[in-house]
C-alpha atoms as a PDB file:
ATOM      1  CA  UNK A   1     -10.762   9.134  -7.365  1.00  0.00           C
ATOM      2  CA  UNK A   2      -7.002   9.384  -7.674  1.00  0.00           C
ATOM      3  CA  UNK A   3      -5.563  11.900  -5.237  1.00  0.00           C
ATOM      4  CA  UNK A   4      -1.641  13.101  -6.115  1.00  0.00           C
ATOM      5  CA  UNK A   5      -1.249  14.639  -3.246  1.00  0.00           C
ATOM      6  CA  UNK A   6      -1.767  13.230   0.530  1.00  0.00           C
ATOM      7  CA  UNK A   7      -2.750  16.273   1.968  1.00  0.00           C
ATOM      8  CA  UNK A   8      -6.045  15.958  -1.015  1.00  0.00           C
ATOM      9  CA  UNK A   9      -5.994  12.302  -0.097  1.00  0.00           C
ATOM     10  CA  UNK A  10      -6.975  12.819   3.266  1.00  0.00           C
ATOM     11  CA  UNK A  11      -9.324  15.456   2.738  1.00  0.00           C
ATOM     12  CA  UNK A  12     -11.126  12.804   0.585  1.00  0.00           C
ATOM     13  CA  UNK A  13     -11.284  10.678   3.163  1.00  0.00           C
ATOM     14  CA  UNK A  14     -14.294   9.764   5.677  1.00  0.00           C
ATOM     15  CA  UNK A  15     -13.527  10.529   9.750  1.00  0.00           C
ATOM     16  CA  UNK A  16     -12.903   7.478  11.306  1.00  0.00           C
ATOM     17  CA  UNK A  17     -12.104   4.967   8.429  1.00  0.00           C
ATOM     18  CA  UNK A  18      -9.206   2.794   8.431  1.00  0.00           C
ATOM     19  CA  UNK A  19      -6.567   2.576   5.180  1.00  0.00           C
ATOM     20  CA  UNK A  20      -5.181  -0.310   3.133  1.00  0.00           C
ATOM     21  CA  UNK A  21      -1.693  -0.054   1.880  1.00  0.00           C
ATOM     22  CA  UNK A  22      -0.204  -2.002  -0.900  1.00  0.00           C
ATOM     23  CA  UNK A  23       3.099  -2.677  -2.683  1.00  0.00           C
ATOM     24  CA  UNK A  24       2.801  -3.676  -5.536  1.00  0.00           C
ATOM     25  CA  UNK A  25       5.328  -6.067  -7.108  1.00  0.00           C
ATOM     26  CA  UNK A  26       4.954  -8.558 -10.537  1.00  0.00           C
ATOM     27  CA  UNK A  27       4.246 -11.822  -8.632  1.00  0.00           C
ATOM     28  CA  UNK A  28       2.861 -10.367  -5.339  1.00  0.00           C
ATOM     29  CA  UNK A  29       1.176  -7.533  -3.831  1.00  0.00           C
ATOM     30  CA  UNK A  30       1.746  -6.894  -0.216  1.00  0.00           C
ATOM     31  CA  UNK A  31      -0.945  -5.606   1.813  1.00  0.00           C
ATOM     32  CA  UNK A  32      -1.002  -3.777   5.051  1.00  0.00           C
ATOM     33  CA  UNK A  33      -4.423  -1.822   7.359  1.00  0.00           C
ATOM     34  CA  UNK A  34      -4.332   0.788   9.585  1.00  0.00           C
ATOM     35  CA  UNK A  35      -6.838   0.770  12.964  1.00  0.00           C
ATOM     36  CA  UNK A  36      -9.846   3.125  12.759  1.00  0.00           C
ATOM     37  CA  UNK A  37      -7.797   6.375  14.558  1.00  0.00           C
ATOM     38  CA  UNK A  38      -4.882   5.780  11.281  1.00  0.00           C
ATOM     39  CA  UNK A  39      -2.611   5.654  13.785  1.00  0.00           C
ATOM     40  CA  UNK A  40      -0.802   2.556  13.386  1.00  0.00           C
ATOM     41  CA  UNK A  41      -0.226  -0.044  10.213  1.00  0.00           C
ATOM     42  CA  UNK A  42      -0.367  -3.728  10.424  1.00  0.00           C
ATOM     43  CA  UNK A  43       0.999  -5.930   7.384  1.00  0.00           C
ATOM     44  CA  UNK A  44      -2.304  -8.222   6.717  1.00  0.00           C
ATOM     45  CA  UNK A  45      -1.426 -10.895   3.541  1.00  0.00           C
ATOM     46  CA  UNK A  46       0.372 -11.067   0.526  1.00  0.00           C
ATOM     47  CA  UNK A  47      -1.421 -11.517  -2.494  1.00  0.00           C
ATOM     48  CA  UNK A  48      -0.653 -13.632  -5.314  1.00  0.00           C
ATOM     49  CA  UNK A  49      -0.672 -12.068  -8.450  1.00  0.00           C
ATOM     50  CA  UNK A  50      -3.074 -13.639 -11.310  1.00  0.00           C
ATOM     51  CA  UNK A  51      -4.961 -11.438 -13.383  1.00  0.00           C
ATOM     52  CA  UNK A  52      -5.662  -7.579 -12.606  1.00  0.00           C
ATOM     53  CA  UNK A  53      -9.932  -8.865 -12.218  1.00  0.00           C
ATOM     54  CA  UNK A  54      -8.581 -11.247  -9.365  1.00  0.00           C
ATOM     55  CA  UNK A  55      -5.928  -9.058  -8.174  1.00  0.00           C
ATOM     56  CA  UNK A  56      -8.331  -6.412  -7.691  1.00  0.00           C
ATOM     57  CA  UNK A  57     -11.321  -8.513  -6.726  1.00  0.00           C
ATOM     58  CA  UNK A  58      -9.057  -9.528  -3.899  1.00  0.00           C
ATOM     59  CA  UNK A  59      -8.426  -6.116  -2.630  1.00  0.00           C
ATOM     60  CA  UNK A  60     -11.980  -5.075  -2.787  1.00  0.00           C
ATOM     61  CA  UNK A  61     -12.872  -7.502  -0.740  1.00  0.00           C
ATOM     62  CA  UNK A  62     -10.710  -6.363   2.028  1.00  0.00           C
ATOM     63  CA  UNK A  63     -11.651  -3.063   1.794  1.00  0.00           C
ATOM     64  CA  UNK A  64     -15.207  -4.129   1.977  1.00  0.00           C
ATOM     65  CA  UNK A  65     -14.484  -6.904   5.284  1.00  0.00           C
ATOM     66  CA  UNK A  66     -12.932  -4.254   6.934  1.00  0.00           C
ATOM     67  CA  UNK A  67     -14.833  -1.184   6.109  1.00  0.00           C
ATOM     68  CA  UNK A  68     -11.614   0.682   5.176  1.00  0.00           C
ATOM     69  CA  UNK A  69     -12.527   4.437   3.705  1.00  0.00           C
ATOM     70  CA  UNK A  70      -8.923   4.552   1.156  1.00  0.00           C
ATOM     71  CA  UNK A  71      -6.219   2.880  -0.474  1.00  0.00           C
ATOM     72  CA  UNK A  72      -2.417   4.256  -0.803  1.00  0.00           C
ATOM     73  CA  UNK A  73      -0.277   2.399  -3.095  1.00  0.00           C
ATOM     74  CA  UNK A  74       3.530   2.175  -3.412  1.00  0.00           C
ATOM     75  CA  UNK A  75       4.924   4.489  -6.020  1.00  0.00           C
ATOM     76  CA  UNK A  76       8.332   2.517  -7.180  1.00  0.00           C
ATOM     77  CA  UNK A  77      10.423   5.663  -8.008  1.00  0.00           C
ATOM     78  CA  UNK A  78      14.193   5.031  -9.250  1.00  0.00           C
ATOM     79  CA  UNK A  79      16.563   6.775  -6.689  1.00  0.00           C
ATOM     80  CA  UNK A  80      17.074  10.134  -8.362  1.00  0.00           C
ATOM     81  CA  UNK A  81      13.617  10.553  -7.818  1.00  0.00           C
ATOM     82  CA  UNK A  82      12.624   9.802 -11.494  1.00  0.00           C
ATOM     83  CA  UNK A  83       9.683   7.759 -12.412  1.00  0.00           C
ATOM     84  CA  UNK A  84      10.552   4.420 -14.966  1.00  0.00           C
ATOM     85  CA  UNK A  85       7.923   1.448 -15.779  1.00  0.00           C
ATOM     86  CA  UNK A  86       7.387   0.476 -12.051  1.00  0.00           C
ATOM     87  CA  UNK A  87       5.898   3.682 -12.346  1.00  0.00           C
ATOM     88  CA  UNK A  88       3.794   3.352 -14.996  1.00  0.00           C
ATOM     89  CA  UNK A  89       2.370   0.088 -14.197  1.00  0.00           C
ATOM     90  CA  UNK A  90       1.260   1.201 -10.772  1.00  0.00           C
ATOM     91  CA  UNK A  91      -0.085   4.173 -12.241  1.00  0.00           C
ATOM     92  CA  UNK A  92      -2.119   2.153 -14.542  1.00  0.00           C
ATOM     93  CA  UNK A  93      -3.671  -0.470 -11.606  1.00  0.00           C
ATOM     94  CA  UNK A  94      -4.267   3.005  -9.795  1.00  0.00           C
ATOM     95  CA  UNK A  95      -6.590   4.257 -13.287  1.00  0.00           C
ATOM     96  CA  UNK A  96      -7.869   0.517 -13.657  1.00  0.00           C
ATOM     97  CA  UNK A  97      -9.120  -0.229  -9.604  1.00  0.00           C
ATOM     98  CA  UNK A  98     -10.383   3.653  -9.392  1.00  0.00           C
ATOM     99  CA  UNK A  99     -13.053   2.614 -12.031  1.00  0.00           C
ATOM    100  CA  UNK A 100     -14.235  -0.618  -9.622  1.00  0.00           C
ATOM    101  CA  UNK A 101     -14.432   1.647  -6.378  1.00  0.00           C
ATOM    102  CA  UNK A 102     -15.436   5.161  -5.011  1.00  0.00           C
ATOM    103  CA  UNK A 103     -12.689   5.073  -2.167  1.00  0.00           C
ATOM    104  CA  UNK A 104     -10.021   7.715  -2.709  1.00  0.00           C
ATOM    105  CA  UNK A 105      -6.523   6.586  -3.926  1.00  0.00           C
ATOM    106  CA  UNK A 106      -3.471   7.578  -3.312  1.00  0.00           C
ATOM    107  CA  UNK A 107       0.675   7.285  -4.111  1.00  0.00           C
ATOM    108  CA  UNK A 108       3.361   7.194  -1.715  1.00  0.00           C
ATOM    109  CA  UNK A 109       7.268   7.342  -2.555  1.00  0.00           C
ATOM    110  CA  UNK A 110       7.941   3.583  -1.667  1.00  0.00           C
ATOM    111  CA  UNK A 111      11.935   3.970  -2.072  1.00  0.00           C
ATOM    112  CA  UNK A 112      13.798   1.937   0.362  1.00  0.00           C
ATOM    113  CA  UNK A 113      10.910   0.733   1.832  1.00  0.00           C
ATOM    114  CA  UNK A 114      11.470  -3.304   1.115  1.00  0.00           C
ATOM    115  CA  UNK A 115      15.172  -2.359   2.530  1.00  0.00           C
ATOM    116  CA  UNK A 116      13.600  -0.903   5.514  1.00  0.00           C
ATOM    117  CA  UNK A 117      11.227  -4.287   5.876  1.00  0.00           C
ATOM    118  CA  UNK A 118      14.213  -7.098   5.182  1.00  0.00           C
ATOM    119  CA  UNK A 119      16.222  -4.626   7.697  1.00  0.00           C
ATOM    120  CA  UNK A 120      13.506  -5.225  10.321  1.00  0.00           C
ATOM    121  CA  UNK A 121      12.633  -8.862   9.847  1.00  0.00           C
ATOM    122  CA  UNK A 122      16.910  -9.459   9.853  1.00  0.00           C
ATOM    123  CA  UNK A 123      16.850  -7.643  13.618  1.00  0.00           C
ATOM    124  CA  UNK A 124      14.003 -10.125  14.144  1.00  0.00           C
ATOM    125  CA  UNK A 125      15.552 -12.797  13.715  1.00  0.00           C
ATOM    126  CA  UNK A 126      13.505 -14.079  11.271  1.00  0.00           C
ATOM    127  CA  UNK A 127      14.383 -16.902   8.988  1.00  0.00           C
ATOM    128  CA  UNK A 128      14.845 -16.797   5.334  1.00  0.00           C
ATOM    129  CA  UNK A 129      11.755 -18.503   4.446  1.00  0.00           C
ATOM    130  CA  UNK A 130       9.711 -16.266   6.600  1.00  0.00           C
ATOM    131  CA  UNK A 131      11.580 -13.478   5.451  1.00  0.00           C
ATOM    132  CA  UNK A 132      10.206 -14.566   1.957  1.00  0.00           C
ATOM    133  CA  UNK A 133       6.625 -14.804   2.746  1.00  0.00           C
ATOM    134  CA  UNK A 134       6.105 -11.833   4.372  1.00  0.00           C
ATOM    135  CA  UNK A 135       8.157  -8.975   2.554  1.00  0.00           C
ATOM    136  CA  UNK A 136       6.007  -7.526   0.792  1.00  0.00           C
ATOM    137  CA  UNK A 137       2.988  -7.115   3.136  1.00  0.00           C
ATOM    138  CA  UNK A 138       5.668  -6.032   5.589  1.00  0.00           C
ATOM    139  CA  UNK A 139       6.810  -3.762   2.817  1.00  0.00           C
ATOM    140  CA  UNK A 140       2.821  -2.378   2.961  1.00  0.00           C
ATOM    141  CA  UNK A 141       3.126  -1.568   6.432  1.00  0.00           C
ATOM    142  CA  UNK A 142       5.967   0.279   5.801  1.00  0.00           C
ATOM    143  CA  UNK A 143       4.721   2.352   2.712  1.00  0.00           C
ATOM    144  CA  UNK A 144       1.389   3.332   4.927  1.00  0.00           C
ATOM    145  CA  UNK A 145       2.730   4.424   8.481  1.00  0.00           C
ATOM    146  CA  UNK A 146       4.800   6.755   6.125  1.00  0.00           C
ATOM    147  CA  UNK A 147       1.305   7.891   5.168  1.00  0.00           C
ATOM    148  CA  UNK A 148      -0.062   7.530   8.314  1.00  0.00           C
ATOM    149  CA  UNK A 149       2.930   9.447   9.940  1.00  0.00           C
ATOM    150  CA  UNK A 150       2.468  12.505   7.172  1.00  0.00           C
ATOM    151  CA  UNK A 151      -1.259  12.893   7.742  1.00  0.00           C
ATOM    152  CA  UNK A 152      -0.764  13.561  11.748  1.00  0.00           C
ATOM    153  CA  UNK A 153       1.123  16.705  10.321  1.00  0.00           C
ATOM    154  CA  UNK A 154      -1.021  18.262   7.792  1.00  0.00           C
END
């Protein structure tokens, strides 16, 4: 089920069950867990985009591997707060992987958040190549300690 709100999204959710979080892109989809206690997020892999049935497949599998009890997924707002295609599309994988799973789903304003990720992985030191490889599921971590950090105060 598709949960607008976080503070429904963790109601939803089963005690003790980690989270995936994902930002979504066109060629990739970054992916990022949080421990048992949804305390902390980890960036886990970056998936290469094929087909939604792969795409998908691919997720379920880590939610199954990993026993995780929900999924949050970057919502691409423009700046003014608007929503535009980005939108739309992630809207639409939400509707499309809620009918291939009972966990609860949820959105997070993902604004900034690759900023946030290249700013980190700069400080880091980190080169441009591995800057390139692991954006987006830094970008993941990023979008669910947000979550993470607004469910410790509801």
């Amino acid at each position: 089920m598709i949960h607008e709100e976080i503070s429904d999204f963790a109601t939803a959710l089963s005690p003790m069950t980690a989270l995936a979080g994902l930002d979504l892109g066109t060629k990739t989809i970054g992916v990022a867990v949080s421990d048992s206690f949804r305390q902390v997020a980890t960036p886990l892999e970056t998936i290469k985009r094929k087909k939604f049935t792969l795409d998908a497949g691919r997720i379920l599998e880590i939610t199954k591997e990993r026993q995780l009890g929900g999924i949050v997924l970057g919502l691409p707002r423009n700046m003014d707060g608007t929503e535009g295609p980005r939108c739309q599309s992630t809207r639409a994988f939400a509707r499309n992987l809620a009918k291939l799973t009972e966990l609860p789903i949820s959105f997070w304003d993902e604004r900034l958040s690759t900023v946030a990720a290249e700013k980190a992985l700069l400080e880091a030191d980190t080169s441009r190549k591995r800057r390139s490889e692991v954006i987006d599921h830094v970008a993941a971590g990023y979008i669910l300690q947000g979550v993470l950090d607004r469910m410790r105060h509801l």
